[in-house]
PDB file of N, CA and C in Angstrom:
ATOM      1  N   UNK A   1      11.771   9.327   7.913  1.00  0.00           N
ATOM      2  CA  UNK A   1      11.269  10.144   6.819  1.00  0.00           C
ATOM      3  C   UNK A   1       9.777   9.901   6.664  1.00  0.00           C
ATOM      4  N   UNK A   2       9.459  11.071   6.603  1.00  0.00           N
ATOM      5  CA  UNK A   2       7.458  10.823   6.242  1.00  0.00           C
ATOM      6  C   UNK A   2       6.990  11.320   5.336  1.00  0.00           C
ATOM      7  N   UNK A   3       7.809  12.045   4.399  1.00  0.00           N
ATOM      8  CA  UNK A   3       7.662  12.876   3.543  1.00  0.00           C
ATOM      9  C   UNK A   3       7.416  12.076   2.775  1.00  0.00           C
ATOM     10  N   UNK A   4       6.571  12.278   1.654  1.00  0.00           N
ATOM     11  CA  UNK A   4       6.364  11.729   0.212  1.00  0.00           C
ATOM     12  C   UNK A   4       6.459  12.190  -1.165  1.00  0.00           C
ATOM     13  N   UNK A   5       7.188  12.935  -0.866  1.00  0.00           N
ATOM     14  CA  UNK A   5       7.164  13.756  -2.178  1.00  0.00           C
ATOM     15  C   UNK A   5       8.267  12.781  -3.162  1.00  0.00           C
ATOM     16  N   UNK A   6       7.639  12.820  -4.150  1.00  0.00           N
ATOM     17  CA  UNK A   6       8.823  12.025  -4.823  1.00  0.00           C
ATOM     18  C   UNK A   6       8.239  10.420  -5.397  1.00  0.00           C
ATOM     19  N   UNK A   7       7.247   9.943  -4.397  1.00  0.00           N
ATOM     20  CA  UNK A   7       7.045   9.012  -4.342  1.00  0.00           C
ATOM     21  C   UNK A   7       6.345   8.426  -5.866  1.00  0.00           C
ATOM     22  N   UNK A   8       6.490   7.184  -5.976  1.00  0.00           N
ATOM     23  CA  UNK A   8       6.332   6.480  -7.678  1.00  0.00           C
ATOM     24  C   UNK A   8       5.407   5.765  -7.115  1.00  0.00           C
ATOM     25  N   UNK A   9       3.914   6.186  -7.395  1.00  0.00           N
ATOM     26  CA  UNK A   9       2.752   5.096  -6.848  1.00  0.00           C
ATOM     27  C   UNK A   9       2.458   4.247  -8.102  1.00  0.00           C
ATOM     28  N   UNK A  10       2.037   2.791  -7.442  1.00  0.00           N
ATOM     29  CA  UNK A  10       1.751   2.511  -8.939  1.00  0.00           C
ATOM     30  C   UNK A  10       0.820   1.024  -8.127  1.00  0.00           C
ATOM     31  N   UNK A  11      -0.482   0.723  -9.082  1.00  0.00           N
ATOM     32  CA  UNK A  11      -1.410  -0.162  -8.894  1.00  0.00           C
ATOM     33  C   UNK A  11      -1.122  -1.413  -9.297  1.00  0.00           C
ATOM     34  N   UNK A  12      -1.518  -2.744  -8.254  1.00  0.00           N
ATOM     35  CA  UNK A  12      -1.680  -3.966  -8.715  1.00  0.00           C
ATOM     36  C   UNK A  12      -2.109  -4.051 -10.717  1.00  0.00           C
ATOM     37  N   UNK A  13      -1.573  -5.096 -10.860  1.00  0.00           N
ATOM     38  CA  UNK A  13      -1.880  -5.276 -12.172  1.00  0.00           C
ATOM     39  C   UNK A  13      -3.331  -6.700 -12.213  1.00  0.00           C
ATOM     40  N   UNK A  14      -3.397  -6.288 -10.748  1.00  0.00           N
ATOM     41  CA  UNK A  14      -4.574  -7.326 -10.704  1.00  0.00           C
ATOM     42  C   UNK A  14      -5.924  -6.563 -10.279  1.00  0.00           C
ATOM     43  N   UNK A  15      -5.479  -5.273 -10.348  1.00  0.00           N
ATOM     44  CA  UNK A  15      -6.484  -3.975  -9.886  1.00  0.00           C
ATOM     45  C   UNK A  15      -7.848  -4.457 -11.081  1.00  0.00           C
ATOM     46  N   UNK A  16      -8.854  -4.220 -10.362  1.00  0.00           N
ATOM     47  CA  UNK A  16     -10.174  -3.952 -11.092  1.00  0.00           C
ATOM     48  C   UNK A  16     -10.607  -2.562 -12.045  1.00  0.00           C
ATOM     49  N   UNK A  17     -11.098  -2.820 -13.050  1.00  0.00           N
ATOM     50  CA  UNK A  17     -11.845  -1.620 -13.741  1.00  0.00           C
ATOM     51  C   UNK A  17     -12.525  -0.745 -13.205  1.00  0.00           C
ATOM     52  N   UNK A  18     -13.152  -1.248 -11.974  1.00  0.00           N
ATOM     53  CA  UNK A  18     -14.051  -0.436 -10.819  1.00  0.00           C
ATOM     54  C   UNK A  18     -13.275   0.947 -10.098  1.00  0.00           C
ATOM     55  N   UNK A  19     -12.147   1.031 -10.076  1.00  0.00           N
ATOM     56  CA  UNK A  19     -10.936   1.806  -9.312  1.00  0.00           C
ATOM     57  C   UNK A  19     -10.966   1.558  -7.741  1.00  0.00           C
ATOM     58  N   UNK A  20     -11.126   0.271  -7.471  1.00  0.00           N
ATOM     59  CA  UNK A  20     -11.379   0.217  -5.913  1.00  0.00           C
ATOM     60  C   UNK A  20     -10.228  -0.497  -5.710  1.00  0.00           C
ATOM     61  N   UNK A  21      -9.096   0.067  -5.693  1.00  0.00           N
ATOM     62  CA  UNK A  21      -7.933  -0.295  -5.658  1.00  0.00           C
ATOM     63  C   UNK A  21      -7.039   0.926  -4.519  1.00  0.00           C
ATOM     64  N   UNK A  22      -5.797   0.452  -4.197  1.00  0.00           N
ATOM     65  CA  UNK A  22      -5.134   1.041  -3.306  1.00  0.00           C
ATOM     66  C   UNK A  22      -3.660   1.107  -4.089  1.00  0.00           C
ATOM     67  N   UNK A  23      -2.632   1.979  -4.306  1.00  0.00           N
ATOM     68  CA  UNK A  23      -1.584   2.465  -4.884  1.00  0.00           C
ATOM     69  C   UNK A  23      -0.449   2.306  -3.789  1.00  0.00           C
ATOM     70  N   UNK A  24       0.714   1.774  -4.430  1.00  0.00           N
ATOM     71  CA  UNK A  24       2.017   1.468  -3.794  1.00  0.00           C
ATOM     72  C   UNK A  24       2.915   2.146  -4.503  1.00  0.00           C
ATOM     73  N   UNK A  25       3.638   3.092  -2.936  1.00  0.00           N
ATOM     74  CA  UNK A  25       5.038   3.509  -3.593  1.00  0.00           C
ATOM     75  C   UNK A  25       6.354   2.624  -3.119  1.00  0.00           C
ATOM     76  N   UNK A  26       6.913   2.332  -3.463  1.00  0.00           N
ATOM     77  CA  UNK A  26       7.942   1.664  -3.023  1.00  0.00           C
ATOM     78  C   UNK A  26       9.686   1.828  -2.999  1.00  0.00           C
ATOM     79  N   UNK A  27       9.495   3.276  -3.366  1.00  0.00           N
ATOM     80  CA  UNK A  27      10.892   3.815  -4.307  1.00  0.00           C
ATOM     81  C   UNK A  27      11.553   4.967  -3.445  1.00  0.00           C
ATOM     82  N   UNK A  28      10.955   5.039  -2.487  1.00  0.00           N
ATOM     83  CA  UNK A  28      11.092   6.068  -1.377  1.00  0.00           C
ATOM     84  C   UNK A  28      12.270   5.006  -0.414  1.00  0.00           C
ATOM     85  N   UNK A  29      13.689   6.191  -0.048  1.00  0.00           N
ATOM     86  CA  UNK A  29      14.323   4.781   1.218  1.00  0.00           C
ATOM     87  C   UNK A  29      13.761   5.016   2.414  1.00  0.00           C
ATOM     88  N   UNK A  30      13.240   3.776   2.903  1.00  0.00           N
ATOM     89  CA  UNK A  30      13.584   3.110   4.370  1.00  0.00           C
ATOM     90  C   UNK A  30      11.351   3.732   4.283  1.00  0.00           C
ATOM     91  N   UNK A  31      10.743   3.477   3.808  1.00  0.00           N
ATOM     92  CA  UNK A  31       9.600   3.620   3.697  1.00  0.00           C
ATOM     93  C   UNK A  31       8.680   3.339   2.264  1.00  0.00           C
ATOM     94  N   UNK A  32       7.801   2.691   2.936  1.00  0.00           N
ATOM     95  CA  UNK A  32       6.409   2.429   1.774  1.00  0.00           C
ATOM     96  C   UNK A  32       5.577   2.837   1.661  1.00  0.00           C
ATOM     97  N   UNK A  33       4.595   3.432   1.170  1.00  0.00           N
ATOM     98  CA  UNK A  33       3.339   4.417   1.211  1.00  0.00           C
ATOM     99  C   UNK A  33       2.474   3.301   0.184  1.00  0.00           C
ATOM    100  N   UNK A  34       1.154   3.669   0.801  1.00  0.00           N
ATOM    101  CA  UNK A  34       0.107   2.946   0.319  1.00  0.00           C
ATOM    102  C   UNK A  34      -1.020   3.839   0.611  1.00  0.00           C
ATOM    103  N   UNK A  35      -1.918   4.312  -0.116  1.00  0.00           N
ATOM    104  CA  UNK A  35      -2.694   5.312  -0.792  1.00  0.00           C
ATOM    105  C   UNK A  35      -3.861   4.734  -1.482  1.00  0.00           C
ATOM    106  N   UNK A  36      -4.793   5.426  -1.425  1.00  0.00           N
ATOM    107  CA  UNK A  36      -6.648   4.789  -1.866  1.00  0.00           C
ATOM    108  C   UNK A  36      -6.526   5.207  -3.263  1.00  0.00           C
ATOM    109  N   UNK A  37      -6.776   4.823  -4.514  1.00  0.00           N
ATOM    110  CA  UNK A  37      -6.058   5.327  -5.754  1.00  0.00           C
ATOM    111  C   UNK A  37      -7.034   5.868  -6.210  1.00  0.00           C
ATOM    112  N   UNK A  38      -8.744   6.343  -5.054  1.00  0.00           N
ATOM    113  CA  UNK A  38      -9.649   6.866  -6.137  1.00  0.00           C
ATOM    114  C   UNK A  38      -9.234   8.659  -4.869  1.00  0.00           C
ATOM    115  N   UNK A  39      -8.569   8.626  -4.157  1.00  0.00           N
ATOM    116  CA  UNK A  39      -8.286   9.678  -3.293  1.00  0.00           C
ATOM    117  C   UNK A  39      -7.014   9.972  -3.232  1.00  0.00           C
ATOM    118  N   UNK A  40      -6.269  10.420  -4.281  1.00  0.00           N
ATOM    119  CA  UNK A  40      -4.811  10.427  -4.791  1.00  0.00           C
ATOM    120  C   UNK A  40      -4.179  11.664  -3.925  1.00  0.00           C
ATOM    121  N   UNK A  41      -4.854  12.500  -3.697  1.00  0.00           N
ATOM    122  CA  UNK A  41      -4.726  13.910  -2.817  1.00  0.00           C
ATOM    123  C   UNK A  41      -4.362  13.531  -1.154  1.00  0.00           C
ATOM    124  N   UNK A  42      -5.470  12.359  -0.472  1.00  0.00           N
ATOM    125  CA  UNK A  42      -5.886  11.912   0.628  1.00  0.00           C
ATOM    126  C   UNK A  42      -4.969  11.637   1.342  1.00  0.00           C
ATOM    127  N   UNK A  43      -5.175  11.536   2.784  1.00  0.00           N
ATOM    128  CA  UNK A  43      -4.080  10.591   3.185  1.00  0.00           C
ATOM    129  C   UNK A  43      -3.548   9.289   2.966  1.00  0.00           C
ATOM    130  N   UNK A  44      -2.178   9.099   3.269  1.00  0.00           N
ATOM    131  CA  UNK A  44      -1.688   7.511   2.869  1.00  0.00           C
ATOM    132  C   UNK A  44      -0.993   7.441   4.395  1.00  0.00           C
ATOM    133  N   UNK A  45      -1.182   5.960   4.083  1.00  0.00           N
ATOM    134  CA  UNK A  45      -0.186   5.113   5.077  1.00  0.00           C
ATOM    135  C   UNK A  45       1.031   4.876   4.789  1.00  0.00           C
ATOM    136  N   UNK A  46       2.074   4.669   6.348  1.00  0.00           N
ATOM    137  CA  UNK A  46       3.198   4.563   5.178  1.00  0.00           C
ATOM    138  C   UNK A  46       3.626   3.587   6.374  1.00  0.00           C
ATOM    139  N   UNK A  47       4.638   2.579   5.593  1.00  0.00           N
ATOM    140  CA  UNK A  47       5.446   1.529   6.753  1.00  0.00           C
ATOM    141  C   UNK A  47       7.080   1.556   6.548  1.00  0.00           C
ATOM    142  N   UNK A  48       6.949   0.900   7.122  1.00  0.00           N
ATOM    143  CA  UNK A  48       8.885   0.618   7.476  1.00  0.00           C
ATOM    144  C   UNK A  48       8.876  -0.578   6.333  1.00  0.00           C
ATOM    145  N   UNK A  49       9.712  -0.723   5.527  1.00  0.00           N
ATOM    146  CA  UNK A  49       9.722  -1.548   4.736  1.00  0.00           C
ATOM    147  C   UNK A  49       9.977  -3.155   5.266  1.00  0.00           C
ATOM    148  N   UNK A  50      10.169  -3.547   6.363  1.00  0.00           N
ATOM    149  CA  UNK A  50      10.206  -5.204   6.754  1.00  0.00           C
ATOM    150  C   UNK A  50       8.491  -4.451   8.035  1.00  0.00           C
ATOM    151  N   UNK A  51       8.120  -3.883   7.890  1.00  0.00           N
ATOM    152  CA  UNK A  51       6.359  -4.046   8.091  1.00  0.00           C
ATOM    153  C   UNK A  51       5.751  -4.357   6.800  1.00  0.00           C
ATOM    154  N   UNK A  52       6.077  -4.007   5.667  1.00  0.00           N
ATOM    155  CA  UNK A  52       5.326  -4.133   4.844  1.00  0.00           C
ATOM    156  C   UNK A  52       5.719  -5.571   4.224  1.00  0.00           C
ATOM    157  N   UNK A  53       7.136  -6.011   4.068  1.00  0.00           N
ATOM    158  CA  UNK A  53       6.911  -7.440   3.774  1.00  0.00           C
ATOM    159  C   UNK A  53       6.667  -8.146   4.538  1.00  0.00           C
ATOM    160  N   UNK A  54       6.359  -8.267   6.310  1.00  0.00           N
ATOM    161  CA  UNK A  54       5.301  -8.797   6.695  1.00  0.00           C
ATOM    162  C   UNK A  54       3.876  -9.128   6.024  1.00  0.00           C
ATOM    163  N   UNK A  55       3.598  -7.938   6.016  1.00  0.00           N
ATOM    164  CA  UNK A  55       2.149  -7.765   5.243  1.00  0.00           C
ATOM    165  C   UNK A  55       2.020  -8.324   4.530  1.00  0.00           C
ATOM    166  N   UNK A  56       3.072  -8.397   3.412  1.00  0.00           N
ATOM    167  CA  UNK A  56       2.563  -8.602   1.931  1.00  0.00           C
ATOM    168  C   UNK A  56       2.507 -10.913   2.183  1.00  0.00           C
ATOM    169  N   UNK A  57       3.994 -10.924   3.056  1.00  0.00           N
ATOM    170  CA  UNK A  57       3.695 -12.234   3.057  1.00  0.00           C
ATOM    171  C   UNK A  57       2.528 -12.899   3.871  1.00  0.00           C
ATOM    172  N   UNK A  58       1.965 -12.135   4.455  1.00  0.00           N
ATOM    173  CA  UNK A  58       0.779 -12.920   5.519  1.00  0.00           C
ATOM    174  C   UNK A  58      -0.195 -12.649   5.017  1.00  0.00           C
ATOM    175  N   UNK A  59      -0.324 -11.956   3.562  1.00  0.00           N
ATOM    176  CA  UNK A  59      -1.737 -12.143   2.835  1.00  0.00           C
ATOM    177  C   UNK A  59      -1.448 -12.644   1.660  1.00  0.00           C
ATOM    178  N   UNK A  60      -0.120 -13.025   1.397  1.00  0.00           N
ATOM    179  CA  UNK A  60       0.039 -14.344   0.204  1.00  0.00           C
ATOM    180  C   UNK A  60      -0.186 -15.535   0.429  1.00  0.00           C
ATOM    181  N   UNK A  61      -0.181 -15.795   2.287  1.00  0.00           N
ATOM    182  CA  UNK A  61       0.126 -17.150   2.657  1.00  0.00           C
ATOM    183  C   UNK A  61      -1.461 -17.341   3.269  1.00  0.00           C
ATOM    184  N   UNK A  62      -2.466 -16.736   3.420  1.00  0.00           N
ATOM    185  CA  UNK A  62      -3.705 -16.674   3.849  1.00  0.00           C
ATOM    186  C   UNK A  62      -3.693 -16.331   4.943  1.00  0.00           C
ATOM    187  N   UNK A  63      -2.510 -15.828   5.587  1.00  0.00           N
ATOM    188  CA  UNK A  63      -2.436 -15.920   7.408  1.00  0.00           C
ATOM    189  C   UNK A  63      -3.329 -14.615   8.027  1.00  0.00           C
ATOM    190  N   UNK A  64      -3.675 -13.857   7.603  1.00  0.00           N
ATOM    191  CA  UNK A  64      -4.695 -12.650   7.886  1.00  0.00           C
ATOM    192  C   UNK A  64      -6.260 -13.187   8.200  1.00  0.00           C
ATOM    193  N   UNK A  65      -6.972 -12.737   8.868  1.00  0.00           N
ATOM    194  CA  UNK A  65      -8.186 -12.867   9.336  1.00  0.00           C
ATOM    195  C   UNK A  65      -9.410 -11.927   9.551  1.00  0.00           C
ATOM    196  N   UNK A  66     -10.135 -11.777   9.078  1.00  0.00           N
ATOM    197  CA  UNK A  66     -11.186 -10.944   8.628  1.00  0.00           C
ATOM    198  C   UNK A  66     -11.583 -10.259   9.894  1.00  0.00           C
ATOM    199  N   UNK A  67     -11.663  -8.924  10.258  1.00  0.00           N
ATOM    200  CA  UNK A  67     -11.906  -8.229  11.575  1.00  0.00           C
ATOM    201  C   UNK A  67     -13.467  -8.272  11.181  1.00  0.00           C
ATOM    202  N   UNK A  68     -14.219  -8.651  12.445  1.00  0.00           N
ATOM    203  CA  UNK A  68     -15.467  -9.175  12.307  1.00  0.00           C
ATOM    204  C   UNK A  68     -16.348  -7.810  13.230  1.00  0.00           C
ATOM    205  N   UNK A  69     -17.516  -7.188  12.847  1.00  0.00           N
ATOM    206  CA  UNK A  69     -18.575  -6.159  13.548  1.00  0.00           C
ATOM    207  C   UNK A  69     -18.598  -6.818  14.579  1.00  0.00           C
TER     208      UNK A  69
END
């Protein structure tokens, strides 16, 4: 499924006042969408839901690494 319609985006509660934040849907089955929250129209990414708790745990645990110019 790639469709998004439907989808319940909703921002960190650790999001900044600035809006430089990125929006998570998570309510969609067997997919996650993640979206630029100042480009709500824009394209989003979307993962398989055990890609995304990859993700989420390898930038809780520091394991990610800064892609360098």
């Amino acid at each position: 499924m790639t469709d998004l319609t439907g989808a319940s985006w909703r921002k960190s509660t650790r999001s900044s006042a600035q809006g430089n934040c990125v929006e998570v849907a998570d309510n969609l089955p067997d997919m996650i969408g993640v979206r630029d929250s100042k480009d709500a129209s824009g394209p989003a990414l979307r993962f398989r839901p055990e890609q995304w708790s990859t993700f989420v745990g390898a930038t809780r645990t520091n394991r990610l690494s800064r892609a360098r110019p």
